[in-house]
Protein backbone atom coordinates (compact mmCIF):
# COMPACT_ATOMS: atom_id res chain seq x y z
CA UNK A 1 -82.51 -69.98 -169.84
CA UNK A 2 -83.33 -71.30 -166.41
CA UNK A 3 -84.57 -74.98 -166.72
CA UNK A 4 -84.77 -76.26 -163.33
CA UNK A 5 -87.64 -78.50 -161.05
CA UNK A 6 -89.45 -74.85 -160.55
CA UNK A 7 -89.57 -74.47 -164.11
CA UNK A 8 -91.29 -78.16 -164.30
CA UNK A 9 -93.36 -77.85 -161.68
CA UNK A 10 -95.26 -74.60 -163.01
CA UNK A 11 -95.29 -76.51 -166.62
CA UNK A 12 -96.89 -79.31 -165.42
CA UNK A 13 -99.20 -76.47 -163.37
CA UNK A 14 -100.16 -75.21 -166.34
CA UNK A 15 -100.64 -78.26 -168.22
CA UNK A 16 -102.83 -79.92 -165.42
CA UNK A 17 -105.13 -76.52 -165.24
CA UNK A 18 -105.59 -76.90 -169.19
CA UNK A 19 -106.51 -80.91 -169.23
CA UNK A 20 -109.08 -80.15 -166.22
CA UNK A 21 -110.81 -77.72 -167.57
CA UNK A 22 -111.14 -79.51 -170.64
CA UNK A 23 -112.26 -83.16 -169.07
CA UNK A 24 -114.82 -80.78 -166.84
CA UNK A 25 -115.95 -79.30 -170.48
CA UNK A 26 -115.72 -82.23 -172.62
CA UNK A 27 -116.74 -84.73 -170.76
CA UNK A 28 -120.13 -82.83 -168.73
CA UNK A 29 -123.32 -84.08 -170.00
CA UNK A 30 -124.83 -80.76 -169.96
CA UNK A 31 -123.42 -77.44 -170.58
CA UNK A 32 -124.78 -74.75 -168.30
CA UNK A 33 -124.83 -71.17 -170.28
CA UNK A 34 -124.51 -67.69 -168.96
CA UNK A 35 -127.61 -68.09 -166.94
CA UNK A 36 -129.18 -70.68 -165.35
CA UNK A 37 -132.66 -71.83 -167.16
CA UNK A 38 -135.34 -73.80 -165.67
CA UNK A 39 -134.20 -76.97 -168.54
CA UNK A 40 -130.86 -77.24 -167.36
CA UNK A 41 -132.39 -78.74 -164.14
CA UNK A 42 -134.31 -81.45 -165.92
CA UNK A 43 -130.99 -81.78 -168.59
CA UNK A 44 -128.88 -81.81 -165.23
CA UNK A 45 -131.16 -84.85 -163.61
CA UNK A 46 -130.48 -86.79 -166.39
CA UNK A 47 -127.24 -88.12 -164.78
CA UNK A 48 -126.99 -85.51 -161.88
CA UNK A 49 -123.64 -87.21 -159.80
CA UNK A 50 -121.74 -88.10 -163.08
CA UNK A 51 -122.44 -84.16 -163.71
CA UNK A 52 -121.46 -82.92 -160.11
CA UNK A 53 -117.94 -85.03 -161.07
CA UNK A 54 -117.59 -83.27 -164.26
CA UNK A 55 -118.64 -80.41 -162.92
CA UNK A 56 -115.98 -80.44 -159.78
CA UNK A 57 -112.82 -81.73 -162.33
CA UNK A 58 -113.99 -78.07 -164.08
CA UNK A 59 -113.97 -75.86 -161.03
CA UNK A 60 -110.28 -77.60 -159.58
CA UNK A 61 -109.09 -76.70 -163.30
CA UNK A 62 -109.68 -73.44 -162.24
CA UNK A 63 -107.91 -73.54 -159.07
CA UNK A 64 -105.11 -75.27 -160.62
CA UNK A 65 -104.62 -72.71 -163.07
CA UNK A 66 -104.52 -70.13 -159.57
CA UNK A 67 -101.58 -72.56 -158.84
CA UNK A 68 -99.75 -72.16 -161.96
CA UNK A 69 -99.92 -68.64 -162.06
CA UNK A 70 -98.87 -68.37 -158.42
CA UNK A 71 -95.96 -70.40 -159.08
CA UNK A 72 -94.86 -68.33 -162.39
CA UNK A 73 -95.02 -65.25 -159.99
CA UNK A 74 -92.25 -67.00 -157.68
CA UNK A 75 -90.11 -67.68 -161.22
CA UNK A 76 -90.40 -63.90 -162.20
CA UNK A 77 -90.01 -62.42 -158.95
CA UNK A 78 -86.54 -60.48 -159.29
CA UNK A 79 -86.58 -56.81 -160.50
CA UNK A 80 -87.20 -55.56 -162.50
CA UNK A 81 -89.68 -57.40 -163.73
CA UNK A 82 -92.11 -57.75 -161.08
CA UNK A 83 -93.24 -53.85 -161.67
CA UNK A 84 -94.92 -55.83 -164.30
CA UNK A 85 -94.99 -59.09 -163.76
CA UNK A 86 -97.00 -58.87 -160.06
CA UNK A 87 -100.25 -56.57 -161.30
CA UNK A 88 -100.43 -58.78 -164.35
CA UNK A 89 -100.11 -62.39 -162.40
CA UNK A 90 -101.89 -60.71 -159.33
CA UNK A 91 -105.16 -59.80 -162.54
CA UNK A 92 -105.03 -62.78 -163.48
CA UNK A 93 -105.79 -64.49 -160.28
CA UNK A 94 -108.29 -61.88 -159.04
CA UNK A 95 -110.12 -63.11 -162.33
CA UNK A 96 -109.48 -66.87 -162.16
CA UNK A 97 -111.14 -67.44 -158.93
CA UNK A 98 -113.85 -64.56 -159.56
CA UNK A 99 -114.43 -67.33 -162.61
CA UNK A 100 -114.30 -70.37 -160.11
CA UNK A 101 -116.88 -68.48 -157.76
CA UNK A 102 -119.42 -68.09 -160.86
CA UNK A 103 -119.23 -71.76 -161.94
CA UNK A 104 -119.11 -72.64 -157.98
CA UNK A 105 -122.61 -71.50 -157.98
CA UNK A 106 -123.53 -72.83 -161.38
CA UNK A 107 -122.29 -75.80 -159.69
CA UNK A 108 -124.15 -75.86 -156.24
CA UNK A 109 -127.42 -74.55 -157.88
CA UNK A 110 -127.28 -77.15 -160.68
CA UNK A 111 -127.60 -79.88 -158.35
CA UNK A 112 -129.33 -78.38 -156.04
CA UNK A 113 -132.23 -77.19 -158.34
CA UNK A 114 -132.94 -80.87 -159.57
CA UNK A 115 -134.42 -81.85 -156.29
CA UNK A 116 -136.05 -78.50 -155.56
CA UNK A 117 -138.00 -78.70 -159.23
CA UNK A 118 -138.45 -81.92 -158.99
CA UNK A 119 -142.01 -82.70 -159.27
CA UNK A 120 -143.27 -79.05 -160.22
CA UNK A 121 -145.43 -78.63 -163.01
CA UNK A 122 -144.42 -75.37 -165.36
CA UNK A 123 -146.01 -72.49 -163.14
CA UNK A 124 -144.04 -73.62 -159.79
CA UNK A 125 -141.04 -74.14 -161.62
CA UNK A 126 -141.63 -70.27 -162.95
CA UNK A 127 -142.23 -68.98 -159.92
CA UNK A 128 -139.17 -70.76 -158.34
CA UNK A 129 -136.50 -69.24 -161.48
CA UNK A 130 -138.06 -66.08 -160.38
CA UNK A 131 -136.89 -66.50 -156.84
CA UNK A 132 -133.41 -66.96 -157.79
CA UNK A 133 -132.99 -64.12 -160.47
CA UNK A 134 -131.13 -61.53 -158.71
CA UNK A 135 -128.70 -64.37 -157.78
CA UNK A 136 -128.61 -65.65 -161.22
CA UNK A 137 -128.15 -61.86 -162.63
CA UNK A 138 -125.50 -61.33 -160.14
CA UNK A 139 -123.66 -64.04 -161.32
CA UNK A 140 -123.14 -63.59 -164.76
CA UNK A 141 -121.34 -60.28 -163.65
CA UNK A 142 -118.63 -62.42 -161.64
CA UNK A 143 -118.27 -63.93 -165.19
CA UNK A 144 -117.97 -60.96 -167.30
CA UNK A 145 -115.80 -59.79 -164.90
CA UNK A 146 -113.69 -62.15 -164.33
CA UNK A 147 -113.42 -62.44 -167.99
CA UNK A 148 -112.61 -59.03 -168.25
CA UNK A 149 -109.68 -59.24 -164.76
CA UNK A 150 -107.91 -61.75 -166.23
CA UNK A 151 -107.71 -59.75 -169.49
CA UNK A 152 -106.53 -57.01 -167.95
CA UNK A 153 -103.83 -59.35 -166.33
CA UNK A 154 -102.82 -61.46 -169.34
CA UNK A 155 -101.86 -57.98 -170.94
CA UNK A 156 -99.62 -56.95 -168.46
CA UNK A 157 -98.13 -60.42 -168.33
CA UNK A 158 -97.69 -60.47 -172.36
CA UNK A 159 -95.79 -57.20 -172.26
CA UNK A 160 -93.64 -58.44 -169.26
CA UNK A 161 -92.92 -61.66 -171.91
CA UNK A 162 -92.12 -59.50 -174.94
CA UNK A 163 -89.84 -56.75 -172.99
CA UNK A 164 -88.11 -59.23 -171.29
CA UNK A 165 -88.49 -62.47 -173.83
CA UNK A 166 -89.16 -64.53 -171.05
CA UNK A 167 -90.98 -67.24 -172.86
CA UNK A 168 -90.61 -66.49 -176.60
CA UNK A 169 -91.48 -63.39 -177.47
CA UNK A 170 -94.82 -65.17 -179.62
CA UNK A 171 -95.82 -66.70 -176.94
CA UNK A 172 -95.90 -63.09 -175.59
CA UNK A 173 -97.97 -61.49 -178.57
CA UNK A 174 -100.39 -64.16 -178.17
CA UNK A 175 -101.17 -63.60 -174.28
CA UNK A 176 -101.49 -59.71 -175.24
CA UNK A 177 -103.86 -60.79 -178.11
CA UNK A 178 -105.30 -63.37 -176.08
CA UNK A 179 -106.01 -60.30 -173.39
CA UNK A 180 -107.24 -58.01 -175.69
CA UNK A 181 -109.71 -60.35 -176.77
CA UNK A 182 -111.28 -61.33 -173.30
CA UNK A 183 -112.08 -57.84 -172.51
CA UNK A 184 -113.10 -56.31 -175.84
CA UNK A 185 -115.30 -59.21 -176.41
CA UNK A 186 -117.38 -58.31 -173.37
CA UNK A 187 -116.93 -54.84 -173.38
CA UNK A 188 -118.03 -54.05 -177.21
CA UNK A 189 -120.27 -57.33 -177.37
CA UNK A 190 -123.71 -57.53 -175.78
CA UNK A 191 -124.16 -60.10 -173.91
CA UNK A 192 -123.99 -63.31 -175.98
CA UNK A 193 -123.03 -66.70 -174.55
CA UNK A 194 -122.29 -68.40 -177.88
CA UNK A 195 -119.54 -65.58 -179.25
CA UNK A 196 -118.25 -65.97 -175.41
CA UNK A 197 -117.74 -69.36 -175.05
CA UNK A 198 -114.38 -70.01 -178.02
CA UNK A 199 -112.35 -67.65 -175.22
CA UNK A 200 -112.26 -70.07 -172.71
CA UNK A 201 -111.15 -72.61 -175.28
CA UNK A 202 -108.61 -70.37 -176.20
CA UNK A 203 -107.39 -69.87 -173.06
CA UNK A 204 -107.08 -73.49 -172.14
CA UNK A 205 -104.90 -73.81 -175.67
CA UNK A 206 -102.65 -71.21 -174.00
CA UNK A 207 -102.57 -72.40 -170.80
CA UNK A 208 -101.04 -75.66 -172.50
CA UNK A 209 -98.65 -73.48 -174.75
CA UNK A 210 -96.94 -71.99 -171.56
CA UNK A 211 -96.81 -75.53 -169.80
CA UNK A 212 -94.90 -77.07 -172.64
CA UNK A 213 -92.71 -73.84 -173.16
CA UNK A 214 -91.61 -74.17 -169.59
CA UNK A 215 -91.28 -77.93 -169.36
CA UNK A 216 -89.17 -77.78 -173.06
CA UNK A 217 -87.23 -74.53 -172.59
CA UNK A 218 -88.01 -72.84 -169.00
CA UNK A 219 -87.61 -69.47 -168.42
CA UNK A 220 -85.12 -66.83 -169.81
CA UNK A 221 -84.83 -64.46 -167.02
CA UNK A 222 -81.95 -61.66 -168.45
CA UNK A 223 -79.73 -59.79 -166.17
CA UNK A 224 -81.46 -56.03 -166.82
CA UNK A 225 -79.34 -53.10 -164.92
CA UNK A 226 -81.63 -51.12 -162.26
């Protein structure tokens, strides 16, 4: 087992992208859903900067996580794991920031539609939703997506874990199953915000089970023959 200030560093990663994501989630005063509807503006208004806070906390949570992954990548470089190891991590950020795009925009148009509704009576505000819905549409497909991405990488990564026993080999089975479940969810599932929404939970309980794996134990990197 290598235990070592890059082992700590991506532990603490990992554990920092979990507890921002969580304080963004937890702590928001309004929860914005798959699409954007014409009450979250007046929900959003309610306390618009201590949302924008909440709101920012959530998006660096994604970033961080980015971080973490990028710095497991530079633990797990040697061969031959990184045949594996490099699509999976490289899936995994490819969906991360596709994710941090999506609620970027949730973000900007959030705020941005309190001011521009403010004042409208029902028909303006109609006719205003209207003018954003191909955005809106085309949004909720970076989130699918990048729920689906980091699926795809989380796979790969959970059968570079339980080949090698990098991290435990549960800890392995659970980012497989963990996966599995981001992209069957969306791909057998119609679209439905509520069944959607316990995956990103999940994924911030997992993001905290690798951080205090590394930080206990590090990283068992075995000496494999080319």
């Amino acid at each position: 087992m290598e235990k070592n200030f890059e082992t700590n560093f991506t532990g603490v990663a990992f554990v920092l992208a979990a507890i921002l994501l969580w304080v963004g989630w937890f702590l928001s005063p309004h929860q914005i859903g798959e699409y954007i509807v014409a009450s979250d503006f007046a929900k959003v208004g309610e306390n618009v900067w201590y949302w924008i806070w909440m709101y920012r906390i959530h998006i660096f949570g994604w970033v961080t996580m980015g971080i973490s992954m990028f710095s497991l990548l530079s633990l797990t470089s040697g061969k031959p794991y990184n045949v594996v190891v490099y699509p999976g991590i490289g899936m995994v950020v490819v969906g991360t920031f596709t994710l941090a795009i999506a609620n970027a925009f949730y973000y900007n148009f959030g705020a941005w539609g309190v001011g521009k509704t403010a004042g409208m009576n029902a028909a303006e505000i109609t006719i205003f939703m209207d003018s954003i819905l191909s955005t809106n549409q085309y949004v909720t497909c970076f989130i699918r997506f990048g729920r689906i991405f980091s699926g795809v990488g989380l796979v790969l990564l959970g059968f570079a874990f339980v080949k090698w026993k990098m991290v435990g080999v549960w800890l392995g089975w659970i980012t497989v199953l963990l996966g599995l479940l981001a992209m069957l969810t969306i791909l057998l599932i119609p679209d439905n915000y509520e069944v959607y929404k316990p995956i990103f939970h999940v994924k911030v309980i997992w993001l905290m089970l690798m951080g205090f794996t590394l930080l206990k134990q590090g990283i068992h990197l075995p000496q494999v023959k080319e």
